[in-house]
C-alpha atoms as a PDB file:
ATOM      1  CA  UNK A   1      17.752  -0.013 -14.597  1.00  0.00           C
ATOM      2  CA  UNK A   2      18.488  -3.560 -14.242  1.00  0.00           C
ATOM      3  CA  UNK A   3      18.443  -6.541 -11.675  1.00  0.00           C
ATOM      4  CA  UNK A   4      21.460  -8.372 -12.878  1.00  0.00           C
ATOM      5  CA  UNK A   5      23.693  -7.411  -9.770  1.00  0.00           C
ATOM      6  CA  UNK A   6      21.185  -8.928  -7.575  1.00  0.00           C
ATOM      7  CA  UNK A   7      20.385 -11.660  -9.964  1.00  0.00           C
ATOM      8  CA  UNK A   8      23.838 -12.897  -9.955  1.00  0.00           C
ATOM      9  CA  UNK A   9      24.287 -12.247  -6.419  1.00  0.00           C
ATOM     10  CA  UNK A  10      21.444 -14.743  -5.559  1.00  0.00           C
ATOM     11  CA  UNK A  11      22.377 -17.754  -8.052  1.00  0.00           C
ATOM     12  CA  UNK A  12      25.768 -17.367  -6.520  1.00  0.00           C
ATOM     13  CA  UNK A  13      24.366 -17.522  -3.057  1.00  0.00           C
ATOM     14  CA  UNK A  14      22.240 -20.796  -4.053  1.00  0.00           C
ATOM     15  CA  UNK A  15      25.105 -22.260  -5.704  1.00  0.00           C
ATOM     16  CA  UNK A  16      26.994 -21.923  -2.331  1.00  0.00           C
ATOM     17  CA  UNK A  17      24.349 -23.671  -1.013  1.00  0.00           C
ATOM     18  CA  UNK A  18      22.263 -20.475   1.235  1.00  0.00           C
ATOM     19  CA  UNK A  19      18.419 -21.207   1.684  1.00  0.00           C
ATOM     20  CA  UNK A  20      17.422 -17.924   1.233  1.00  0.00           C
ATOM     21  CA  UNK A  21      13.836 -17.321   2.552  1.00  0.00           C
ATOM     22  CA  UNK A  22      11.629 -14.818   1.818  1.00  0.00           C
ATOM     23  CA  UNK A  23      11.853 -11.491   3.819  1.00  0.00           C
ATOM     24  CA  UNK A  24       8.712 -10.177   5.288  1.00  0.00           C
ATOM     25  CA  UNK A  25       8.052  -7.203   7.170  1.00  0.00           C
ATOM     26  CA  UNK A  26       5.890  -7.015  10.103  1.00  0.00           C
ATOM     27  CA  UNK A  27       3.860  -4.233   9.459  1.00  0.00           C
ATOM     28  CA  UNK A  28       3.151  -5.702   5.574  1.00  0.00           C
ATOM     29  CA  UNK A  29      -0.645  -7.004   5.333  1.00  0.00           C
ATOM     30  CA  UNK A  30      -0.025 -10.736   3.149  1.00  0.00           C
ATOM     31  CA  UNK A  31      -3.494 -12.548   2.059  1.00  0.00           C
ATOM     32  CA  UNK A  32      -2.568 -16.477   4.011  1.00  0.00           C
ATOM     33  CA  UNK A  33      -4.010 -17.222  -0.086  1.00  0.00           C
ATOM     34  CA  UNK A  34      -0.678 -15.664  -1.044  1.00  0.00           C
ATOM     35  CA  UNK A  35       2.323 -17.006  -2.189  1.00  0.00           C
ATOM     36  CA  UNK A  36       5.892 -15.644  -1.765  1.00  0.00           C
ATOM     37  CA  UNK A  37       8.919 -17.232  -2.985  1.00  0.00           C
ATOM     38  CA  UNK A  38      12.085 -17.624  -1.634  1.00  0.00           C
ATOM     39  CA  UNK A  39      14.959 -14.699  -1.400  1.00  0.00           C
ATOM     40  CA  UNK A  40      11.503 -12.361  -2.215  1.00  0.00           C
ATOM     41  CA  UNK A  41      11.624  -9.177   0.216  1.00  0.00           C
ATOM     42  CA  UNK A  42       8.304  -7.326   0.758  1.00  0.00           C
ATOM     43  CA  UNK A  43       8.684  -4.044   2.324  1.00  0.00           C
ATOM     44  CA  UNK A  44       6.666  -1.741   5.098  1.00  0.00           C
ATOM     45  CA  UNK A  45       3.057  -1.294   4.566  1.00  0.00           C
ATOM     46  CA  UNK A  46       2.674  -3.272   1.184  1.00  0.00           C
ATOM     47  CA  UNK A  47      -1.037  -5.247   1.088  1.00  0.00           C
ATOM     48  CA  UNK A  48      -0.596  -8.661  -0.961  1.00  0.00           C
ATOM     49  CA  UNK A  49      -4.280  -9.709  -1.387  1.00  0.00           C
ATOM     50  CA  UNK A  50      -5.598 -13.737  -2.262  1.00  0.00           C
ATOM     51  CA  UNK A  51      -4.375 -15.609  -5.221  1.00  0.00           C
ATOM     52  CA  UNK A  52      -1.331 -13.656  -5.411  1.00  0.00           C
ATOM     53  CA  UNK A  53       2.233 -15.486  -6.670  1.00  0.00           C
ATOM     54  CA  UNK A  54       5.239 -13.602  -6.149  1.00  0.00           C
ATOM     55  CA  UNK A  55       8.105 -15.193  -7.939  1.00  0.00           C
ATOM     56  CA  UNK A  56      12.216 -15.851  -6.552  1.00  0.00           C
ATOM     57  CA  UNK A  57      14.018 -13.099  -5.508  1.00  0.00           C
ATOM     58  CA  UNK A  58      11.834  -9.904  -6.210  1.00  0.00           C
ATOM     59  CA  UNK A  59      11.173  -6.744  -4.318  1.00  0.00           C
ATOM     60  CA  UNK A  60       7.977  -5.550  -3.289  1.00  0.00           C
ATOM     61  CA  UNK A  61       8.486  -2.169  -2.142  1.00  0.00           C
ATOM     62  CA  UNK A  62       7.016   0.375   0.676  1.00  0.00           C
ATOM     63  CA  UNK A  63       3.345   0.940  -0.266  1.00  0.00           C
ATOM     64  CA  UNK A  64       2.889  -1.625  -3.352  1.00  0.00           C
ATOM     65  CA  UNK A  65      -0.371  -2.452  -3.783  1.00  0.00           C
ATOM     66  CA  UNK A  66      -0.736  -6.468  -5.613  1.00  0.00           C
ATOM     67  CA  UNK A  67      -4.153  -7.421  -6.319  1.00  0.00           C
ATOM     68  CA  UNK A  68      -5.723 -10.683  -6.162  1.00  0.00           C
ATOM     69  CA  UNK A  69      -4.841 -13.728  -8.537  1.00  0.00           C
ATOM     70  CA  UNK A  70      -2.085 -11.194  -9.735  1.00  0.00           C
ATOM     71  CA  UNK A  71       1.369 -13.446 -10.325  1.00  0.00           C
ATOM     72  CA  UNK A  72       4.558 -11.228  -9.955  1.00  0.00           C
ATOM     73  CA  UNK A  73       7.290 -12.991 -12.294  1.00  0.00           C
ATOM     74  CA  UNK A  74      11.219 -13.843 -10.939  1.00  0.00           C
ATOM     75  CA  UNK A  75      13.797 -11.179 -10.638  1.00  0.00           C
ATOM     76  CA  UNK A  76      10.824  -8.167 -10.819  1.00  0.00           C
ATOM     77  CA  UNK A  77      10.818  -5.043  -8.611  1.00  0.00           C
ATOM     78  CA  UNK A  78       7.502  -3.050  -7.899  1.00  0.00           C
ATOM     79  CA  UNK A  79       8.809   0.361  -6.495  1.00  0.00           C
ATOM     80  CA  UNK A  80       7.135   2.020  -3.854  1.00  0.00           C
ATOM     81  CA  UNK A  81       3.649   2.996  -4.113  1.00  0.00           C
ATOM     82  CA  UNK A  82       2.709   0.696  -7.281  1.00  0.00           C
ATOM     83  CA  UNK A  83      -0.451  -0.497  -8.041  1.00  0.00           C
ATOM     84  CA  UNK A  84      -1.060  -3.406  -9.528  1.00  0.00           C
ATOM     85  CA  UNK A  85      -4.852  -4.626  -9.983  1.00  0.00           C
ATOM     86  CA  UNK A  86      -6.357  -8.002 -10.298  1.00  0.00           C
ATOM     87  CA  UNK A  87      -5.387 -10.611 -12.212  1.00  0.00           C
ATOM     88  CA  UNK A  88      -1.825  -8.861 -13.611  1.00  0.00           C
ATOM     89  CA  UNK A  89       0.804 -10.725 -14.817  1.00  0.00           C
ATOM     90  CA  UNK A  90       4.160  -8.960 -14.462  1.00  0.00           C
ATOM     91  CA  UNK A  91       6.870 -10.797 -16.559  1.00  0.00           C
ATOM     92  CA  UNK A  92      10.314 -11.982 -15.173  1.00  0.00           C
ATOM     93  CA  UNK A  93      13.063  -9.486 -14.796  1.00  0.00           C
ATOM     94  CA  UNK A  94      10.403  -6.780 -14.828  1.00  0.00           C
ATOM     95  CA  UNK A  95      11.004  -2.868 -13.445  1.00  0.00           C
ATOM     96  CA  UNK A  96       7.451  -1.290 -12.124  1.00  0.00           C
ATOM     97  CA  UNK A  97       8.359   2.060 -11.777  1.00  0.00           C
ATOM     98  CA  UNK A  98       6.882   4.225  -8.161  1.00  0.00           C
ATOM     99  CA  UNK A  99       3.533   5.328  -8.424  1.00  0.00           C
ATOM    100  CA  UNK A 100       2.817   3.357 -11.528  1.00  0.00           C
ATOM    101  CA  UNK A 101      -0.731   1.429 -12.010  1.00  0.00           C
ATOM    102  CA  UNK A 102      -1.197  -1.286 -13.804  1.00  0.00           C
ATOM    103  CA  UNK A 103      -4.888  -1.586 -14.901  1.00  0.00           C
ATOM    104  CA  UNK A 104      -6.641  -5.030 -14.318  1.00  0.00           C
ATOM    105  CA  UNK A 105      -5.633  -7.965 -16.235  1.00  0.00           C
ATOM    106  CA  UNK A 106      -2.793  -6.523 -17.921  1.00  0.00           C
ATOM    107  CA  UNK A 107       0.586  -8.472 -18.827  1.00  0.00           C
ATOM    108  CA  UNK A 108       3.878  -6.879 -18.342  1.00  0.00           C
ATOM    109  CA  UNK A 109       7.107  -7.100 -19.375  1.00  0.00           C
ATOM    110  CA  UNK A 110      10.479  -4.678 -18.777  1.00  0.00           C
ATOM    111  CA  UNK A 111      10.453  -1.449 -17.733  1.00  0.00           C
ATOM    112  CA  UNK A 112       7.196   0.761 -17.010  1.00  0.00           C
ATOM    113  CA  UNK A 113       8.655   4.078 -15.500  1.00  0.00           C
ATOM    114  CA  UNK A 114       7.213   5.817 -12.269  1.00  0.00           C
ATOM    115  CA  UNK A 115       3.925   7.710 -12.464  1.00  0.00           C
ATOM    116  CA  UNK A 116       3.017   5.443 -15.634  1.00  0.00           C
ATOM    117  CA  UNK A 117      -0.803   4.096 -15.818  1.00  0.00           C
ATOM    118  CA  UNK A 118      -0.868   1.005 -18.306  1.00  0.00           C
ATOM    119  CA  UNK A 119      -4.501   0.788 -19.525  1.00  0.00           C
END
């Protein structure tokens, strides 16, 4: 796995001068304490609770669960149905695989495979 297609597809879109801002979807629950960045897409049916940072150009897909004060580096991907508990810190360029928990106050970095609980 890697995100260096869609890394180098968003520098080259900022270079070309695209404000790209961050994609939400309607039926995703965001805390108004959250923060998304831009080119960041957050899928169906994700919660993003308070205190939450979610870097440039990440995905946050169907059914991720983010816990509060929890930052979510640049360049990462939570796959579907991840959990990751309070006050996480997932490290840039990061791969959370589906399923995968992340136990509270844990710092991340590369790639945890699906159905992995980091304790």
């Amino acid at each position: 796995y890697t995100n260096e297609t869609r890394k180098k597809l968003f520098s080259r879109l900022l270079e070309i001068g695209y404000k790209l801002p961050p994609i939400i979807s309607p039926l995703a629950y965001v805390s108004k304490y959250a923060t998304i960045d831009m080119g960041s897409v957050v899928m169906h049916h994700v919660f993003i609770n308070a205190g939450v940072q979610i870097g440039q150009n990440c995905i946050i897909n169907t059914k991720a669960l983010i816990e509060h004060d929890s930052t979510i580096a640049s360049q990462s991907h939570i796959s579907t149905g991840a959990i990751i508990n309070g006050d996480c810190h997932i490290n840039e360029d990061s791969f959370i695989g589906s399923g995968s928990v992340i136990t509270e106050g844990k710092t991340i970095k590369g790639f945890i495979k699906a159905g992995t609980v980091n304790q």
